[in-house]
N, C-alpha and C. Protein backbone atom coordinates (compact mmCIF):
# COMPACT_ATOMS: atom_id res chain seq x y z
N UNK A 1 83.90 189.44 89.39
CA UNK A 1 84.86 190.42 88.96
C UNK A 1 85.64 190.95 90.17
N UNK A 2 84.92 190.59 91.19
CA UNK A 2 85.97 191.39 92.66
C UNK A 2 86.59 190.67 92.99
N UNK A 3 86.42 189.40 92.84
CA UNK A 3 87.51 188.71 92.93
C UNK A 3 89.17 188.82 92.03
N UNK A 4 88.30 188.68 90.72
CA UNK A 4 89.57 188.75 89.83
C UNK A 4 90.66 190.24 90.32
N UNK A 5 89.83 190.86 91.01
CA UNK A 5 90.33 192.32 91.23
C UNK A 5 91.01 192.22 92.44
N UNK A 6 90.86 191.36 93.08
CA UNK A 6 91.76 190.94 94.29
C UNK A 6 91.00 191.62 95.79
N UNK A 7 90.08 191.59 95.52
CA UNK A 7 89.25 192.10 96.42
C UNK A 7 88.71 190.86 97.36
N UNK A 8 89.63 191.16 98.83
CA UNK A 8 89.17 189.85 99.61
C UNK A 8 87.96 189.16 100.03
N UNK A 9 86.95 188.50 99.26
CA UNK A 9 85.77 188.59 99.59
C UNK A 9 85.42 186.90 100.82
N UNK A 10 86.82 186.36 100.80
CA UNK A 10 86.62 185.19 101.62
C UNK A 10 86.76 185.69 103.12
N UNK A 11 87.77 186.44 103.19
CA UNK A 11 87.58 186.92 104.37
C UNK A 11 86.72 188.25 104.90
N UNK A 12 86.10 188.55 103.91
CA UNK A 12 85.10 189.25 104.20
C UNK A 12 83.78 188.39 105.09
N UNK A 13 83.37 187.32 103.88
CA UNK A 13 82.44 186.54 104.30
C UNK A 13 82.82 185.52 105.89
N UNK A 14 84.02 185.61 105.97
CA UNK A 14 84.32 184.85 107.09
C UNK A 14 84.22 185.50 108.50
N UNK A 15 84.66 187.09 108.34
CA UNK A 15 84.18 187.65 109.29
C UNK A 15 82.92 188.27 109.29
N UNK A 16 81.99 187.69 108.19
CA UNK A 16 80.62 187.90 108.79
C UNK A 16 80.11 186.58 109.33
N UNK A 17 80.63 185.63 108.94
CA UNK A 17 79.83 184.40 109.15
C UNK A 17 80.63 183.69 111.32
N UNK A 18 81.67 184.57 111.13
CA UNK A 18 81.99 184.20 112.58
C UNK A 18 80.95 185.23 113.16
N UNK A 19 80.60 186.13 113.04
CA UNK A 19 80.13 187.32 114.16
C UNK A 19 78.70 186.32 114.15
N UNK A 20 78.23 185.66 113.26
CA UNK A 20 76.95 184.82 113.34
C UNK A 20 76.87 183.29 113.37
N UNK A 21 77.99 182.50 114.26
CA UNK A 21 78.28 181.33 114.28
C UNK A 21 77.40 180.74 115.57
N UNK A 22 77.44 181.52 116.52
CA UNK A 22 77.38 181.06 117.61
C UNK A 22 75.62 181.04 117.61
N UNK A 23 75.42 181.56 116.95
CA UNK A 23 73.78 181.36 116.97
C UNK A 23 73.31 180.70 116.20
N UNK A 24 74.18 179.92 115.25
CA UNK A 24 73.33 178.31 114.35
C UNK A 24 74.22 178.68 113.38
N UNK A 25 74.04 177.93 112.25
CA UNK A 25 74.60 177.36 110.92
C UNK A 25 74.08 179.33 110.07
N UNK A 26 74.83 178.93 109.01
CA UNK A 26 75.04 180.02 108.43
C UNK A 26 75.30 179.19 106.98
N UNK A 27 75.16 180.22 106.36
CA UNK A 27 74.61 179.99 104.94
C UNK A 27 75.46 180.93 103.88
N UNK A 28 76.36 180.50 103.19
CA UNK A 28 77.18 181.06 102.22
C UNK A 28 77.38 180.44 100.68
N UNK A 29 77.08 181.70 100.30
CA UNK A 29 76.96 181.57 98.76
C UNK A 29 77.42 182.48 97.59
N UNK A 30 77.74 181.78 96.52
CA UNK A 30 77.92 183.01 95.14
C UNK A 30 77.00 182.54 94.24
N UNK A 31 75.93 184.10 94.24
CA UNK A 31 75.17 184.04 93.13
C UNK A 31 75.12 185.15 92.24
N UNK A 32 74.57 185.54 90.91
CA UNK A 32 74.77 186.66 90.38
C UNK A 32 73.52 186.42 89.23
N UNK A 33 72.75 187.20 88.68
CA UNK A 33 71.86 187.16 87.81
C UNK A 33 72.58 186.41 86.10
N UNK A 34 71.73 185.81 85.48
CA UNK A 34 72.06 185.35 84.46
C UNK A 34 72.98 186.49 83.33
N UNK A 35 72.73 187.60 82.88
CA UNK A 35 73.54 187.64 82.02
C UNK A 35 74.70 188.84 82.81
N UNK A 36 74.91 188.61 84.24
CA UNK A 36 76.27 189.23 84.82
C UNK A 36 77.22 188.01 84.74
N UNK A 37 76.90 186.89 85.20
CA UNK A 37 77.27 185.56 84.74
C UNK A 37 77.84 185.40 83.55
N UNK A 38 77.02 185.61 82.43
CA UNK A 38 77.45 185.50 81.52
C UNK A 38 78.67 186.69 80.73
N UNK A 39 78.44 188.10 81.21
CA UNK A 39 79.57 188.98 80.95
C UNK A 39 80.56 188.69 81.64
N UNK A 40 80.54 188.15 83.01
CA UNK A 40 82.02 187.53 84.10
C UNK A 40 82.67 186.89 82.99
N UNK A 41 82.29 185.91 82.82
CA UNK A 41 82.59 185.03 81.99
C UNK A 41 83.27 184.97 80.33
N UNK A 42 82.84 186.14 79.84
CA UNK A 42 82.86 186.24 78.67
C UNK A 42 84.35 187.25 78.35
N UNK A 43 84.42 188.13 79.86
CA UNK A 43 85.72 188.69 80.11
C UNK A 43 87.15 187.74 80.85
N UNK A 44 86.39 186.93 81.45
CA UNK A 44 87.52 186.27 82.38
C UNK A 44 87.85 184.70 81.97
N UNK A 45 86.43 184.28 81.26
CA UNK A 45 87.06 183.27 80.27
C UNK A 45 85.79 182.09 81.74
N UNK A 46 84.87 181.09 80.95
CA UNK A 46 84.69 180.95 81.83
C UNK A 46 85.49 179.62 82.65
N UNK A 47 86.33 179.30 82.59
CA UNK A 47 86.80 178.35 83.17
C UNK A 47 87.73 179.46 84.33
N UNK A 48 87.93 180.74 83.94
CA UNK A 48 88.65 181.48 85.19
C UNK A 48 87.49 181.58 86.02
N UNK A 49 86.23 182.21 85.74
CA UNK A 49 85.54 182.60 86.47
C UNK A 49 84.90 181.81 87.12
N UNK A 50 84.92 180.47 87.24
CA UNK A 50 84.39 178.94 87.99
C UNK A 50 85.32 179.50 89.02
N UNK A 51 86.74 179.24 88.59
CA UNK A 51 87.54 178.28 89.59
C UNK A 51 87.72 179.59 90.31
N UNK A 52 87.79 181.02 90.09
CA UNK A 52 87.70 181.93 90.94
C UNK A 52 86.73 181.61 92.31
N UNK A 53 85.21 181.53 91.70
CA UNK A 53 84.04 181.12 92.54
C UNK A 53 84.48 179.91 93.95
N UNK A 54 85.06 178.82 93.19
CA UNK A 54 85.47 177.50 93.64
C UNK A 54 86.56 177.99 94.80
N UNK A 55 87.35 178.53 94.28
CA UNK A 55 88.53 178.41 95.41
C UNK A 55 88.48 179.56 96.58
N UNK A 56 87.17 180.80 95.98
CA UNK A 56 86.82 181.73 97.38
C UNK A 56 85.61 180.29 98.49
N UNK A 57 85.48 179.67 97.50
CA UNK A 57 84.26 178.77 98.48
C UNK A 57 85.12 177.58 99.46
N UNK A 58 86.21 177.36 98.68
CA UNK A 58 87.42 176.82 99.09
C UNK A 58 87.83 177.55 100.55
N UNK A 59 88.27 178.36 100.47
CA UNK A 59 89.25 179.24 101.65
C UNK A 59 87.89 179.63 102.43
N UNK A 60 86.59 179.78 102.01
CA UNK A 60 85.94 180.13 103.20
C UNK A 60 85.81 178.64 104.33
N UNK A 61 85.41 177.44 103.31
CA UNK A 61 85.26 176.27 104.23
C UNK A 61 86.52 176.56 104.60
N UNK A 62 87.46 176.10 104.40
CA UNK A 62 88.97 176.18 105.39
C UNK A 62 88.84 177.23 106.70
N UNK A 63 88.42 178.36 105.97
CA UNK A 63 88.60 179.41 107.40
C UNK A 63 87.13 179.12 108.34
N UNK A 64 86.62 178.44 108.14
CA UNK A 64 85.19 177.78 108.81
C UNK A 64 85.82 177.08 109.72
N UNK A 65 86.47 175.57 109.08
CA UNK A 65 87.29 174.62 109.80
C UNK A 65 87.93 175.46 111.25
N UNK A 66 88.65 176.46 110.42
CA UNK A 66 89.94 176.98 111.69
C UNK A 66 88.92 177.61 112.74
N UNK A 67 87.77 178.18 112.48
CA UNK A 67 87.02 178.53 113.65
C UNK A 67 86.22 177.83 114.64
N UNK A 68 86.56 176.48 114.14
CA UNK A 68 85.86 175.50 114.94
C UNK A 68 84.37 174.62 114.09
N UNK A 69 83.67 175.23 112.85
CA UNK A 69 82.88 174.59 112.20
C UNK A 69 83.14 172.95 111.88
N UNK A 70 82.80 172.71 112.67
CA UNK A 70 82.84 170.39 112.42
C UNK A 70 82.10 169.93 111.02
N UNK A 71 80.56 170.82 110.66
CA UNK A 71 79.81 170.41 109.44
C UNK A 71 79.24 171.09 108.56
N UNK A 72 80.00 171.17 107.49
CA UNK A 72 79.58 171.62 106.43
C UNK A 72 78.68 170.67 105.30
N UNK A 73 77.65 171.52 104.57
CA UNK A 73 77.39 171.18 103.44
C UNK A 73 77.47 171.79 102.47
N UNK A 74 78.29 171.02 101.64
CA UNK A 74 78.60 172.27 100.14
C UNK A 74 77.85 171.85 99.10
N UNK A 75 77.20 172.33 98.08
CA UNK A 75 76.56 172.33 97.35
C UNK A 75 77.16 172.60 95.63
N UNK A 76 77.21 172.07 94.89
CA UNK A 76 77.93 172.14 93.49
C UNK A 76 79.51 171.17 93.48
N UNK A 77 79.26 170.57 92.21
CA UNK A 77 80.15 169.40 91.89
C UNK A 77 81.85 169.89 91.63
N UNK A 78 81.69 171.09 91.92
CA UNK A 78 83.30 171.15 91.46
C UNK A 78 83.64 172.15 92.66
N UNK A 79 82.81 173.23 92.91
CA UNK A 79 83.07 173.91 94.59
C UNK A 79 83.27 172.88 95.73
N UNK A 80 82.43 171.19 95.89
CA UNK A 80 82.95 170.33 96.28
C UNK A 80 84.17 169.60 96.32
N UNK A 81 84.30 169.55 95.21
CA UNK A 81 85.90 169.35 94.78
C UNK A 81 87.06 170.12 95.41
N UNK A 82 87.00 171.36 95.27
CA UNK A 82 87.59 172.53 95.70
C UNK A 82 87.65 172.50 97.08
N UNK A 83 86.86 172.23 97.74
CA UNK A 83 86.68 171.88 99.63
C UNK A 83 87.36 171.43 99.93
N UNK A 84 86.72 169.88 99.70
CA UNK A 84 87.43 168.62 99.72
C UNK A 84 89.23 169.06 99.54
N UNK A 85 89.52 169.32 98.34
CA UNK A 85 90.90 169.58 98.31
C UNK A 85 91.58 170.76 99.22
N UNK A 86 91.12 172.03 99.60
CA UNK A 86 91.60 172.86 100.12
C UNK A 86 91.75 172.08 102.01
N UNK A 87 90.69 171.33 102.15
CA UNK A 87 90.58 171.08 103.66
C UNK A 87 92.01 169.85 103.84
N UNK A 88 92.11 169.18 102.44
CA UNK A 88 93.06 168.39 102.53
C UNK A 88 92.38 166.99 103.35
N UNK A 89 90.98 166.76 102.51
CA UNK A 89 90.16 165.40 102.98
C UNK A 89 90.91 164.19 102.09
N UNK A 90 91.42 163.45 102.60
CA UNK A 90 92.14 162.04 101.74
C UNK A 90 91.27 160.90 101.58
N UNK A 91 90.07 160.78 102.92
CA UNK A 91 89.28 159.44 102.68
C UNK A 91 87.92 159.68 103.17
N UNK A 92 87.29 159.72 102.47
CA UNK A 92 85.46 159.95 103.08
C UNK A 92 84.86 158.80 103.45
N UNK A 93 84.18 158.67 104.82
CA UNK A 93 83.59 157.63 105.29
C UNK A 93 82.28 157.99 105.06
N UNK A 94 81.51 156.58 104.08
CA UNK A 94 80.00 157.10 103.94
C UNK A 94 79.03 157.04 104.90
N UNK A 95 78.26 157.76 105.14
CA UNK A 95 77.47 157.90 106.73
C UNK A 95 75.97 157.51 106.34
N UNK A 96 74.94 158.52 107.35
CA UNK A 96 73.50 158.39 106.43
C UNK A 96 73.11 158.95 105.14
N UNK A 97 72.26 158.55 104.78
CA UNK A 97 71.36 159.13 103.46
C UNK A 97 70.96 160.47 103.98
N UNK A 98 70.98 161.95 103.43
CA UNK A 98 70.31 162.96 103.59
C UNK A 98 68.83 163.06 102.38
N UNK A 99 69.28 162.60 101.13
CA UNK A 99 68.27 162.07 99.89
C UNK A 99 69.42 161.40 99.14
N UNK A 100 68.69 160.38 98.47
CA UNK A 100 68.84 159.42 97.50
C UNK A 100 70.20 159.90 96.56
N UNK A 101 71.29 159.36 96.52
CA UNK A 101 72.59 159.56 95.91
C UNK A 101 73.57 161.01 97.16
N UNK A 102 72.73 161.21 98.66
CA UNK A 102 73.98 162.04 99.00
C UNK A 102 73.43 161.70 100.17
N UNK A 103 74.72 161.37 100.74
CA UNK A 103 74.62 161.09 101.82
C UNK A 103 75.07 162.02 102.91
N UNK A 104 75.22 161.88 104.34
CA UNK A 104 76.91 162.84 104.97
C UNK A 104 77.82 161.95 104.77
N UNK A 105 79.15 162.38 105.08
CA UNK A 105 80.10 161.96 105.57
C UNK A 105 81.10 162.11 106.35
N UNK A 106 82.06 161.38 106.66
CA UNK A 106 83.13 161.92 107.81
C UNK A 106 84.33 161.62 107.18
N UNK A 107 85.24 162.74 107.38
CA UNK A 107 86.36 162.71 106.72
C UNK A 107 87.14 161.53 107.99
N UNK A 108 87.82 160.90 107.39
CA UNK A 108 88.80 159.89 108.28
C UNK A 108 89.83 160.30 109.05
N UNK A 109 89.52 160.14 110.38
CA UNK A 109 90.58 160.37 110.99
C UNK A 109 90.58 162.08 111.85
N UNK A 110 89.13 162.46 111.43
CA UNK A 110 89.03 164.06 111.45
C UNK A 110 87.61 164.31 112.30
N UNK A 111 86.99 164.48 112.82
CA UNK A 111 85.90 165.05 113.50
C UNK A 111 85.23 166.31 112.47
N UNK A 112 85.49 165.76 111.71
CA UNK A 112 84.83 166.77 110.42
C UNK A 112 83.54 166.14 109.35
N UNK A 113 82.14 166.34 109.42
CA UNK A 113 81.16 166.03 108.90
C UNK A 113 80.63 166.89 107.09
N UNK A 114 81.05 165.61 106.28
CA UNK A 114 80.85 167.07 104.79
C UNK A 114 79.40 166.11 104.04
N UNK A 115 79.01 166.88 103.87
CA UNK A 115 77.84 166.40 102.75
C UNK A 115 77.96 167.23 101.54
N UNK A 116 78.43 166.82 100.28
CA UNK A 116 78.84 166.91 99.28
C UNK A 116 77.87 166.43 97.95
N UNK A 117 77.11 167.81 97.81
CA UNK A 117 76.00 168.05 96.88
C UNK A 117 75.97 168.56 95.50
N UNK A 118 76.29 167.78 94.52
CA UNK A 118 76.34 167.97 93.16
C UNK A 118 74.78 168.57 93.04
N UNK A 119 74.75 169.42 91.84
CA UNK A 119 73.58 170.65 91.47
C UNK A 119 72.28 169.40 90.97
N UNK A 120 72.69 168.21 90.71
CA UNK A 120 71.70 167.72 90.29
C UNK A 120 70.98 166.81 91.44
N UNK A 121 71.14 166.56 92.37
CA UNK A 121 71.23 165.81 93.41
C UNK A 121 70.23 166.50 94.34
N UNK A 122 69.87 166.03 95.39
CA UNK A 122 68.70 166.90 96.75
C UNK A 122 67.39 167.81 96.22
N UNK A 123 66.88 166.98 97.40
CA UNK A 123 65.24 167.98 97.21
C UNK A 123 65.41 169.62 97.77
N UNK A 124 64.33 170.38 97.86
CA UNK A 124 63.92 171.38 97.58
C UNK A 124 64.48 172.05 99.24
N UNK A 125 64.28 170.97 100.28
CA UNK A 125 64.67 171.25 101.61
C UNK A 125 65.86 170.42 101.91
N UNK A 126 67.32 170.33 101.27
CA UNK A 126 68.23 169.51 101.18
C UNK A 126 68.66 169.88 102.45
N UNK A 127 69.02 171.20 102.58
CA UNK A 127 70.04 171.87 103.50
C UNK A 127 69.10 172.04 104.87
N UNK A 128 68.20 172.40 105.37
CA UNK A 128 67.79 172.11 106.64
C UNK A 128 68.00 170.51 106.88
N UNK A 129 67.31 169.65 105.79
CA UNK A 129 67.44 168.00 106.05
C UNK A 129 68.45 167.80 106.76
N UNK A 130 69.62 167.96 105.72
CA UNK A 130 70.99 167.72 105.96
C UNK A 130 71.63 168.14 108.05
N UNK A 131 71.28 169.27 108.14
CA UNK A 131 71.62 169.94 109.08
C UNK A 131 70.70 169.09 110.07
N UNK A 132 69.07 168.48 109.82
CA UNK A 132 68.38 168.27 111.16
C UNK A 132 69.44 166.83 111.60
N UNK A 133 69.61 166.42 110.28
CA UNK A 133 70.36 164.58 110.65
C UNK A 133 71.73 164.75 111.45
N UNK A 134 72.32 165.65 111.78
CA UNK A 134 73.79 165.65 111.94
C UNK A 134 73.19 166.69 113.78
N UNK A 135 71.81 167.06 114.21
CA UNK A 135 72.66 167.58 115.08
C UNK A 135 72.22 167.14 116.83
C-alpha cells in the first residue's frame, strides 16, 4: 500500500543497502503476512499489487547496478522478469549450476552476474550457495 501511495520505498531500501555494501552482500525483500497480502490485493487488484512489488524490486536492482553491485540473485519468476527488463539484459550466458534447473549467469557483453530463481526452483540454502560459487 506505500507504494501505491507513492511512498519511495526503492530508494529508501537503496540507501540502506549502500550504507551496508561494503561489508558483504545484502539481502532485499517484500514480504507481508498472509491476509495483509490478501487485503493489498483485494483493494489494488492483484495484478496491481504484483507489478507494484516487481518494479520496486526492479529499480532497486538497477540502483544496485549504478552503485557498483556486479551479482545479484533474484528470487521469484516475474520480479526476475522485471530485473532482467529494468537492467536492460538482452542475452544471458548460461554459467554454473547453483541447484538443478538454476544456474548463474552473465549478461553479454556486461560484467554483470544474475542468478534468476523462480519460487519453485533451489534448496533451502540457495542464496548463500549461489553467493559461495561466484566469489
Amino acid at each position: 500500500m506505500q507504494l501505491a501511495a507513492g511512498v519511495p520505498l526503492a530508494q529508501q531500501a537503496l540507501a540502506w543497502a549502500e550504507a551496508r555494501l561494503a561489508q558483504g552482500p545484502v539481502l532485499v525483500y517484500a514480504t507481508a503476512g498472509a491476509e495483509e497480502v490478501k487485503a493489498t490485493q483485494q483493494q489494488l487488484g492483484v495484478e496491481r499489487a504484483g507489478a507494484l512489488i516487481e518494479q520496486c524490486l526492479a529499480a532497486i536492482a538497477a540502483g544496485l547496478l549504478d552503485r557498483g553491485v556486479r551479482r545479484l540473485v533474484v528470487a521469484g519468476g516475474e520480479t526476475a522478469g522485471a530485473v532482467v527488463q529494468a537492467l536492460q539484459v538482452q542475452r544471458l550466458r548460461v554459467g554454473a549450476p547453483i541447484d538443478p534447473g538454476v544456474p548463474w549467469t552473465q549478461a553479454e557483453g556486461r560484467p554483470l552476474l544474475l542468478a534468476l530463481k523462480s519460487g519453485n526452483f533451489g534448496s533451502v540454502d540457495f542464496f548463500a550457495k549461489a553467493l559461495a560459487l561466484v566469489q
